[in-house]
Every structure is written in structure tokens, then in C-alpha cells.
Protein backbone atom coordinates (compact mmCIF):
# COMPACT_ATOMS: atom_id res chain seq x y z
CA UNK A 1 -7.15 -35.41 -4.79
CA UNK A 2 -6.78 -33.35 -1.45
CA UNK A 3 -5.77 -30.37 -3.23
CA UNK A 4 -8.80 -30.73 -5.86
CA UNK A 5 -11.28 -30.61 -3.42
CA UNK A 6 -9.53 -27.78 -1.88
CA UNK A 7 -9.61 -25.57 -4.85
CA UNK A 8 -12.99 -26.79 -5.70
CA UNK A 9 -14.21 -25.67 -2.13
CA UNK A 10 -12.63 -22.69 -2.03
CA UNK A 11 -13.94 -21.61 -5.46
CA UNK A 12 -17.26 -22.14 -3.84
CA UNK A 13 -16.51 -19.74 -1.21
CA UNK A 14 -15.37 -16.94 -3.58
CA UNK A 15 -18.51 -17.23 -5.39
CA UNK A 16 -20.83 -17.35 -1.88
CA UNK A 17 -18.92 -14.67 -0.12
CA UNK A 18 -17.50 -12.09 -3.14
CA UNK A 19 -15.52 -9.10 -2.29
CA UNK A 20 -16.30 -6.40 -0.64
CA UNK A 21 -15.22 -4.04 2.20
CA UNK A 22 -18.47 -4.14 3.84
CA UNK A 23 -20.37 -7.41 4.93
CA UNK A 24 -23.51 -8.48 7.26
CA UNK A 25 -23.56 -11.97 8.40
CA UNK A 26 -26.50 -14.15 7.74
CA UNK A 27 -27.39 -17.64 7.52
CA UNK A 28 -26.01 -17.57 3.82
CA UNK A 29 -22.32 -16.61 4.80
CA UNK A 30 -22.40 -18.16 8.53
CA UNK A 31 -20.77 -21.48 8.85
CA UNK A 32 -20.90 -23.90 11.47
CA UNK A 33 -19.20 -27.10 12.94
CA UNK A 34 -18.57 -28.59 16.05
CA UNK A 35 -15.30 -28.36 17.88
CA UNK A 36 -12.83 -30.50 19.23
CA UNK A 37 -14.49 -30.71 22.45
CA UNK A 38 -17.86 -30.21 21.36
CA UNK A 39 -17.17 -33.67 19.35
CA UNK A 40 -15.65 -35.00 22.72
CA UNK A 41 -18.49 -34.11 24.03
CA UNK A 42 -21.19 -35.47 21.53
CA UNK A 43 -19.28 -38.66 21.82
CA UNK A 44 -19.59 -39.06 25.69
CA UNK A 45 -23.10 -38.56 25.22
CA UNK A 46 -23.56 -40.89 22.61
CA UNK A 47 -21.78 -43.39 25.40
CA UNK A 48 -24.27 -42.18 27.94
CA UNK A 49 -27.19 -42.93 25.71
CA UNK A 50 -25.89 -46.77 25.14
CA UNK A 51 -25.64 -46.85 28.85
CA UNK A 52 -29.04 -45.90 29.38
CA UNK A 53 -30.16 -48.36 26.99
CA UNK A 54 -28.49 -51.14 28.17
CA UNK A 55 -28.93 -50.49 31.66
CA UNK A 56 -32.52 -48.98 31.64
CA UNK A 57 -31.96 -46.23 33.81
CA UNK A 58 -34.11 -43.21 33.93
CA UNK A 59 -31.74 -41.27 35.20
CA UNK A 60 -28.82 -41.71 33.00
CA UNK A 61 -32.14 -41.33 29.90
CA UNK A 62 -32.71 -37.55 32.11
CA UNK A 63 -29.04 -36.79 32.16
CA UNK A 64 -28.22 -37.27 28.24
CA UNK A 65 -31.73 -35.81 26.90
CA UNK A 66 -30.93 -32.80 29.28
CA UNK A 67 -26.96 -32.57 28.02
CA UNK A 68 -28.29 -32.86 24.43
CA UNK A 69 -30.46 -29.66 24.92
CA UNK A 70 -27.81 -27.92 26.29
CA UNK A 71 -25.90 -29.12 23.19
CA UNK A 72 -28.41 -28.29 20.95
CA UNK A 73 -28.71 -24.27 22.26
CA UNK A 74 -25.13 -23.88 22.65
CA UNK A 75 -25.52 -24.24 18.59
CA UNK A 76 -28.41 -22.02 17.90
CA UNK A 77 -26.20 -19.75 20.34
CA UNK A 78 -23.28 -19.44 18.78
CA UNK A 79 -24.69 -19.36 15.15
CA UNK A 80 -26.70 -16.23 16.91
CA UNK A 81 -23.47 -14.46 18.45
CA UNK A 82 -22.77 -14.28 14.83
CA UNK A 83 -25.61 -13.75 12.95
CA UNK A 84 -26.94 -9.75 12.38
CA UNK A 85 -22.49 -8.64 12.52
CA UNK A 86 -22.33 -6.07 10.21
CA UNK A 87 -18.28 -5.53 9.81
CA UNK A 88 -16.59 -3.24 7.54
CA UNK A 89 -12.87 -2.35 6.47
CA UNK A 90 -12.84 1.31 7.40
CA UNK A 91 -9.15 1.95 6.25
CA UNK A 92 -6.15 -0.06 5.12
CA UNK A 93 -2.81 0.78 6.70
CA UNK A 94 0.23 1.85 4.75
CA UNK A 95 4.35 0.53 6.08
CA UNK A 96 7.57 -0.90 5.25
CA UNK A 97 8.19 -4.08 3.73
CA UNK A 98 8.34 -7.34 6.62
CA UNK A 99 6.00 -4.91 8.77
CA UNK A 100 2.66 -5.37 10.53
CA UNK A 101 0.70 -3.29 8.15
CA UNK A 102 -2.69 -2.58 10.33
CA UNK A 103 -6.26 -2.59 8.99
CA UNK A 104 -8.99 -0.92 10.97
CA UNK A 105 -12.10 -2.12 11.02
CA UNK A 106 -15.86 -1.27 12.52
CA UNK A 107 -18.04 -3.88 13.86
CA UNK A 108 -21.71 -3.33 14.17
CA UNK A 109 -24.14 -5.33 15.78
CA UNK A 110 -27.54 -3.98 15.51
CA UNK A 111 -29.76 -7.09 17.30
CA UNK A 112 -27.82 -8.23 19.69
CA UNK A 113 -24.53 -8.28 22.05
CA UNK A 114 -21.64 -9.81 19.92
CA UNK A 115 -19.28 -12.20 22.23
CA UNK A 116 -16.09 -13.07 22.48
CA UNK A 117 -15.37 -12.46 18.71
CA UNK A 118 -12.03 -13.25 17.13
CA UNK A 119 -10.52 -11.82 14.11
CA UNK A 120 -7.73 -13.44 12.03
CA UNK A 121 -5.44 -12.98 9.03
CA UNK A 122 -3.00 -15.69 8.52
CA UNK A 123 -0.30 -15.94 11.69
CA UNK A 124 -2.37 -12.73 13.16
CA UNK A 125 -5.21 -12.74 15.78
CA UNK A 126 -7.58 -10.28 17.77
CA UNK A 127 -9.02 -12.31 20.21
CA UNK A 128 -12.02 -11.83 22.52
CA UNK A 129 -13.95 -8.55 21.12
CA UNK A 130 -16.69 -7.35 22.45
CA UNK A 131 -19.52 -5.92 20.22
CA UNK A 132 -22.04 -4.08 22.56
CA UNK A 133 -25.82 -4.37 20.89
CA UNK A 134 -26.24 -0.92 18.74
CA UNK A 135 -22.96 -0.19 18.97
CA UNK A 136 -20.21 0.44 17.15
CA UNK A 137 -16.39 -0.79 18.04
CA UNK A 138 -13.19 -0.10 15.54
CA UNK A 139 -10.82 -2.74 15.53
CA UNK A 140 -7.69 -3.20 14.48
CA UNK A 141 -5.97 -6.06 12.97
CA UNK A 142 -2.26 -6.05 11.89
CA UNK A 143 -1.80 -8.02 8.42
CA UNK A 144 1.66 -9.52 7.41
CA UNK A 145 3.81 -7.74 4.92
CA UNK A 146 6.46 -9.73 3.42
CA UNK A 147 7.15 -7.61 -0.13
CA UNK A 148 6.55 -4.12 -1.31
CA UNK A 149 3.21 -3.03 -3.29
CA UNK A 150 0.20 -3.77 -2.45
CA UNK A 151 -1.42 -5.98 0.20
CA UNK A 152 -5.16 -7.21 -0.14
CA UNK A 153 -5.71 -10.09 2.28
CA UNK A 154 -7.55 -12.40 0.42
CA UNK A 155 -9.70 -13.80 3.56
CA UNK A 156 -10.12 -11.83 6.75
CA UNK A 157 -11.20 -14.62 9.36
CA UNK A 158 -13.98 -13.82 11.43
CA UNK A 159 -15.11 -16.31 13.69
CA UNK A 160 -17.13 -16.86 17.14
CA UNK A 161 -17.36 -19.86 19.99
CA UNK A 162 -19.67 -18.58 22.23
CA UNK A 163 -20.68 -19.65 24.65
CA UNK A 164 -19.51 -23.05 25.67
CA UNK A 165 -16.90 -23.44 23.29
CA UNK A 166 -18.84 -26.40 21.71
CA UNK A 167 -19.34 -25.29 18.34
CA UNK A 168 -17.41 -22.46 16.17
CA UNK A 169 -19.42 -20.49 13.99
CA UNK A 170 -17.36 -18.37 11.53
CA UNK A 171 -17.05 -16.72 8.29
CA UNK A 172 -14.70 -14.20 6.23
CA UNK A 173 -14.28 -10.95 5.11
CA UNK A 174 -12.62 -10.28 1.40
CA UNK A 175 -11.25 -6.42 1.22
CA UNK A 176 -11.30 -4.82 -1.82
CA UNK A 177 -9.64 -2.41 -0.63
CA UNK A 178 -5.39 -2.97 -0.73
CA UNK A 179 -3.03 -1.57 1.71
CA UNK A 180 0.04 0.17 0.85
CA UNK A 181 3.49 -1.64 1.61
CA UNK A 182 6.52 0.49 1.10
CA UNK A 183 9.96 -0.67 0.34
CA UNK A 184 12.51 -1.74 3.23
CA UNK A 185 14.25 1.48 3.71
CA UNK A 186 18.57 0.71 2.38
CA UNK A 187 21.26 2.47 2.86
CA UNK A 188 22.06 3.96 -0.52
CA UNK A 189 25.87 4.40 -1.90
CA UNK A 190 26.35 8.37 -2.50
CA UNK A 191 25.71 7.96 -6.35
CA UNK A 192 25.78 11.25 -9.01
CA UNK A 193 21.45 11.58 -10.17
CA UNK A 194 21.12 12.45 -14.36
CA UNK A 195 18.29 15.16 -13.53
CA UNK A 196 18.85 18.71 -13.88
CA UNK A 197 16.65 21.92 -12.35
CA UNK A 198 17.16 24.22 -15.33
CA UNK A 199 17.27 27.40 -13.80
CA UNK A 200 19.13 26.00 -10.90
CA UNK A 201 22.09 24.59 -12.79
CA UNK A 202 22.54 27.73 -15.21
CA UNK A 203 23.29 29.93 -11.69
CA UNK A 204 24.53 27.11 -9.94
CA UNK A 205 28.41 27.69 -12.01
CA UNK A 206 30.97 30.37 -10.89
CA UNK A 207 31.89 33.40 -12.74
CA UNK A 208 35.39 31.47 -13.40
CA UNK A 209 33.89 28.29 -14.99
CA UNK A 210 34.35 25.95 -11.88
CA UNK A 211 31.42 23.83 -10.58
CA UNK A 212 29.69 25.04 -7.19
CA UNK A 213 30.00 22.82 -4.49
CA UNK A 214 28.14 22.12 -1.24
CA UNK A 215 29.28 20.82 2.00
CA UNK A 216 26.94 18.95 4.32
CA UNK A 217 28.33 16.05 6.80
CA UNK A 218 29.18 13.10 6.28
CA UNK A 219 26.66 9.76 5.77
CA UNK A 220 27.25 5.78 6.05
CA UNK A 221 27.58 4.81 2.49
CA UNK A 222 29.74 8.09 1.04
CA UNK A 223 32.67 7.81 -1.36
CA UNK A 224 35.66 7.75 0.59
CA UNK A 225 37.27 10.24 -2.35
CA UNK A 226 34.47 13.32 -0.83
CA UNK A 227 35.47 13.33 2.38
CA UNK A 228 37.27 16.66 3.70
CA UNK A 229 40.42 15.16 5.01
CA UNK A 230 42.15 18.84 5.59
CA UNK A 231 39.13 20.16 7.66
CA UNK A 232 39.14 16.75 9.24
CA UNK A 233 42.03 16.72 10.47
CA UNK A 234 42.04 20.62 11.22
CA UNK A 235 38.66 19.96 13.39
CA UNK A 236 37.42 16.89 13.78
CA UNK A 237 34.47 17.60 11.68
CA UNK A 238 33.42 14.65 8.97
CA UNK A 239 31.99 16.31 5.81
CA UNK A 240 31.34 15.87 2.31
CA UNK A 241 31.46 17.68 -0.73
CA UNK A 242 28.57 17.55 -3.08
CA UNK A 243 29.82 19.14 -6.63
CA UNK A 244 26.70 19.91 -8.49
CA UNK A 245 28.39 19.73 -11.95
CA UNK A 246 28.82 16.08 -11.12
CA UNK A 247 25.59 15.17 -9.29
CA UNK A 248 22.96 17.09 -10.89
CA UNK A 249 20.33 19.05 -9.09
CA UNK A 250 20.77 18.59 -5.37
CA UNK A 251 16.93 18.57 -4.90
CA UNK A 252 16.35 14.87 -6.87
CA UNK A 253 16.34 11.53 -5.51
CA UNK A 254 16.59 9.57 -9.12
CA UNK A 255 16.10 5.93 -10.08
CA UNK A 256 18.92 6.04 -12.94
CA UNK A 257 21.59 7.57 -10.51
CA UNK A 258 21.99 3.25 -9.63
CA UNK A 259 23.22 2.08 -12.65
CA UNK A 260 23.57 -1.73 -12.69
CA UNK A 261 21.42 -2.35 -9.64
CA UNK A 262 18.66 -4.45 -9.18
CA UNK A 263 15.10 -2.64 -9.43
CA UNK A 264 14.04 -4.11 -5.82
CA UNK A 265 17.58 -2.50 -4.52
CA UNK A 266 17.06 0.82 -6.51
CA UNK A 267 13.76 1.41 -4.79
CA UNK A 268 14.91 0.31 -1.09
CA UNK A 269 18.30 2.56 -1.99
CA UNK A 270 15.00 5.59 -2.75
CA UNK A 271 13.28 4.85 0.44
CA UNK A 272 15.99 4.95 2.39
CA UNK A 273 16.93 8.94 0.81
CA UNK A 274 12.97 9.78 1.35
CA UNK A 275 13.65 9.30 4.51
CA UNK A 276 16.72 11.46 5.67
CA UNK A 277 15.52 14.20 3.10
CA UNK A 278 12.53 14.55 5.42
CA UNK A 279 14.02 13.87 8.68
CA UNK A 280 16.07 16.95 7.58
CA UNK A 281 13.11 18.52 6.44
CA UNK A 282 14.74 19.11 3.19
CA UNK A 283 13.31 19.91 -0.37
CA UNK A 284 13.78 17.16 -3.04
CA UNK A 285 12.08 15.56 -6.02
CA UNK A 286 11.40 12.10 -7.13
CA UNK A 287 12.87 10.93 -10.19
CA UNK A 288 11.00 7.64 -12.25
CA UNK A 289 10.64 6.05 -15.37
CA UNK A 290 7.36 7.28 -16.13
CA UNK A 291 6.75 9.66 -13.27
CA UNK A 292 8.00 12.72 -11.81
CA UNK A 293 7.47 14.22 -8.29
CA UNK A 294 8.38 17.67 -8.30
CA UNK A 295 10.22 18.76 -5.49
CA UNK A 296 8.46 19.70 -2.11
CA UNK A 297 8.75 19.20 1.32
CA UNK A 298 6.71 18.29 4.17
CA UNK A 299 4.97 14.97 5.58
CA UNK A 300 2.28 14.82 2.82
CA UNK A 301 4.97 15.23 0.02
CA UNK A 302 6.72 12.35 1.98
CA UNK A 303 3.98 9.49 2.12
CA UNK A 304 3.36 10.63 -1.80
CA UNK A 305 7.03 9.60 -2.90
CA UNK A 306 7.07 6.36 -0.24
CA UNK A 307 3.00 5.17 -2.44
CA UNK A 308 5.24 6.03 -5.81
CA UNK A 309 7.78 4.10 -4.43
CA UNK A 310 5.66 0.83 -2.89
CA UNK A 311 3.50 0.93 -6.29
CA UNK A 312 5.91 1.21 -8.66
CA UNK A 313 5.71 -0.90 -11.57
CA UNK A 314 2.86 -3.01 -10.09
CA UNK A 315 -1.12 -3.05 -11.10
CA UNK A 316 -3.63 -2.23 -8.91
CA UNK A 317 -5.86 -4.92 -7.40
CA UNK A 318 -9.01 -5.56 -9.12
CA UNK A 319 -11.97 -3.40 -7.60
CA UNK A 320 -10.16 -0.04 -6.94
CA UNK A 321 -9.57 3.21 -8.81
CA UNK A 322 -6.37 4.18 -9.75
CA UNK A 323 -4.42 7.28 -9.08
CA UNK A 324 -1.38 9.14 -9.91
CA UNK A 325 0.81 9.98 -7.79
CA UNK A 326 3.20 11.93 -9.99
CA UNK A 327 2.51 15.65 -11.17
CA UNK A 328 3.99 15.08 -14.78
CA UNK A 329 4.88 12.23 -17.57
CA UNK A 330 9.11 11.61 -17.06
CA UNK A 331 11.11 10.92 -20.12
CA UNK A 332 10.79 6.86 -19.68
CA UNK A 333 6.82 7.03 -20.48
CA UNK A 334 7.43 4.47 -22.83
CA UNK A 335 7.55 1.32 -20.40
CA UNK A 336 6.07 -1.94 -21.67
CA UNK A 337 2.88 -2.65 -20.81
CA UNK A 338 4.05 -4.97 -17.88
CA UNK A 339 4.72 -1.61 -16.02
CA UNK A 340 1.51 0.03 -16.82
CA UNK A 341 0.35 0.22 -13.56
CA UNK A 342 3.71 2.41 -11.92
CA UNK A 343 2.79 5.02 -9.96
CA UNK A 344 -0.54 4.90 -9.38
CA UNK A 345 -2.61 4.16 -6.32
């Protein structure tokens, strides 16, 4: 019974306050009840009143008719601290999986000041804003992350108790727009990638036949078998040998290279090479079913491959426009429909 009437009253919100990433507060959206204290208070009154009564005392009559009043303007108050806020989502954060992911937002309040305003989204608050009157203020709010993909709070909590902390007035905010959560970075096994550069691979062979091979240091998670244990023990010096005949083009990060793994793992594994291929400002590519980022360098070619990454195989949130984020179709285009959405922002 509980939980009927709580999907039955929350329905009724959805349809009263509908998404958007812009909304002014009115008496249509602006709710009001009293709080703890103010009911505390409204029942000492209520005591003071029988008192009067039954004593006939003018003065206890003066002392509840003038608490009432106060009572009764600390209401029209605090609906009014709220009334006239014109809030919207300005931008929605991006960051890794069991993260704060932060959403800025810009408060307006064209009639009046705006007091002591709080802002809350699940186990997050931003207490005690100020909202100067034809003004604008930014404020941020950090929103729980728990899983990769996308994150569109469903309520942002916006609520006021100004000024005698009698009454809360409140209402929400419902973003259309999502953030972007990105897979926990793991560290990946050295595995050999399936994707070759073309060009690359027919001058990557010696004259003789053999494969060409690269030396760069060593990494937590390499093969034993690659490590240089002659030049180690010559000098101290841990490195590894990357043989492109066995690993493909040097430049791709791929999702097949993890054969046997669990998707959720593959993409951490991905995150986790996006990561030290641009701390080491190094070139690479991004290898998907479906989608290919060409190789490039650079912070912008960075947060690309990390969206690819958060995104993949998920569908966008109702109310916003999708995007690729790959530059051309990979050889898996033919996912079921269930992955329709990868790649895309």
C-alpha cells in the first residue's frame, strides 16, 4: 500500500514538474510543509490557545495571536525565498566510475534576494547559497557515480527554510541533460591487439624475414617471458620487448586483444591504456566493435576515446542528440540492436 501511493505520487510529480535543464519556480512547482519544529511549534501554540481559554487571560490571547502571525509570515516568507528562482543545468561533468561527477549550475533570481538555499542529489548537499537579487551565481553540485555510462539524476533537490526554519519550501530540478561516467581505470595484462596499420606493418619486417621489435620499460601487468633478463642483469634496467609481428600495430588499444574477459573488465583494462598512452603523450588508436578511433594524440583525442569508452554499448537518455564519437564503421558493425547506442554521445 505504502509503495502504491509512492509510485502514484511520484508519477504526479513527473507529470507537474517534466524535464528540463532549465526551470523557474512558481506557485505550480513550489511545495510547502511545516517542519519538525515548526510543528513543535504550532503545537505549543495550540497549548497556549487552550490556556487562554481556560484561563481567560488577555495576555496569554496577545501572546498566541501575535506568535501565530509570526507563524503565518514565516510561511508566506519562505514560499517567497523560493518563488521567482530561475535555475538551470549549465554543464554536466564527465569522470571515472565510483567518482563525484560535478554538475554546474546557474541560479537566477530576478525579484528578490534568494536565502540560505540548499541543493541536493541523493547522499550530496550544497548548503546555504546565496542568490543576490539580479544576479547570477554558478553552483556546483557533485552527483554520485557508481557505474560507467551515463548519469542523469532523476531529481535535483532544491529546497529553502528561510527564515525561521519553520516551514521548508522546496522543489526539484529533472536534467535532461546526462553526464559522462567513464570506466574505473584497470591495470591491463600486456595482451597481443588483432589490428593492423597497413602501411606500417608492410615496413615494419626486416630485410631477413624476422619481425621488428621495440623496447620500452617495463609495466605492472607484463608477461614475465618479455622481460630483458641479459640487459637486466647487465644494467639494472627493466624492459620489455614489444614484437610487432605478434602484437599488431603498436599504435591500437583493441577490445578483442582480451579474449575471454568480461566486457565491464575489457573496457576498465582500455581505460586504464588511454591513460598511460597519454601520460606518455603517445599516438594510439581505439579499436571497437562498431567503432574506430583513428590514432591521434593529445588531450582532446583523450576525453574522445574515455566518452567511446563510458558509452559503449549503452543508449542515450531520452531528450538528447546523439553523437559519434568514432571517425569510421569497424568490422563488428553488425551488433544486435541491444548495442545500438555504442559510441555515441
Amino acid at each position: 500500500m505504502v509503495k502504491l501511493i509512492r509510485d502514484r505520487w511520484q508519477r504526479w510529480v513527473n507529470r507537474r514538474i517534466p524535464r528540463s535543464d532549465q526551470r523557474s519556480f512558481g506557485q505550480r512547482n513550489i511545495f510547502i510543509l511545516p517542519t519538525g519544529a515548526g510543528v513543535v511549534f504550532g503545537v505549543l501554540l495550540l497549548i497556549m490557545l487552550i490556556t487562554g481559554i481556560n484561563y481567560q487571560n488577555s495576555l496569554i490571547y496577545l501572546l498566541t495571536f501575535l506568535l501565530g502571525a509570526v507563524v503565518v509570515a514565516a510561511m508566506h516568507q519562505t514560499h517567497r525565498n523560493l518563488s521567482g528562482l530561475e535555475l538551470a543545468l549549465i554543464q554536466a561533468g564527465e569522470g571515472f566510475a565510483g567518482d563525484p561527477i560535478a554538475f554546474r549550475l546557474r541560479a537566477v533570481s530576478p525579484r528578490h534576494d534568494t536565502l540560505a538555499l540548499s541543493l541536493a542529489c541523493d547522499d550530496e548537499v550544497l548548503n546555504q547559497q546565496h542568490i543576490p537579487s539580479g544576479q547570477q551565481e554558478d553552483l556546483t553540485l557533485s552527483v554520485p557515480s557508481h557505474q560507467r555510462g551515463y548519469l542523469q539524476p532523476d531529481r535535483i533537490l532544491v529546497e529553502t527554510r528561510f527564515p525561521f526554519g519553520l516551514f521548508r519550501a522546496w522543489s526539484w530540478l529533472r536534467p535532461v541533460t546526462a553526464g559522462i561516467v567513464y570506466p574505473r581505470p584497470l591495470s591491463a595484462p600486456e595482451m597481443a591487439n588483432t589490428v593492423q596499420d597497413g602501411e606500417e606493418q608492410s615496413t615494419s619486417r626486416s630485410l631477413d624475414g624476422n619481425d621488428h621489435a621495440d623496447i620500452r620499460p617495463w609495466r605492472e601487468g607484463d608477461m614475465s617471458q618479455r622481460v630483458q633478463w641479459k640487459r637486466f642483469a647487465r644494467t639494472g634496467e627493466m624492459v620489455i620487448t614489444d614484437w610487432e609481428g605478434e602484437q599488431g600495430s603498436p599504435h591500437w588499444l583493441d577490445y578483442d586483444a582480451f579474449v575471454g574477459v568480461d566486457r565491464e573488465l575489457r573496457l576498465g583494462y582500455l581505460a586504464h591504456q588511454v591513460l598511460e598512452r597519454s601520460r606518455s603523450n603517445g599516438r594510439f588508436g581505439l579499436n571497437l566493435p562498431g567503432q574506430v578511433i583513428e590514432p591521434e594524440t593529445g588531450a582532446a583525442h583523450t576525453s574522445r576515446c574515455l566518452k567511446a569508452l563510458a558509452v559503449f554499448g549503452l543508449e542515450q537518455p531520452r531528450g538528447g542528440e546523439s553523437l559519434a564519437f568514432g571517425t569510421r564503421a569497424g568490422e563488428g558493425a553488425g551488433l544486435t540492436s541491444h548495442a545500438s547506442g555504442e559510441g555515441t554521445l
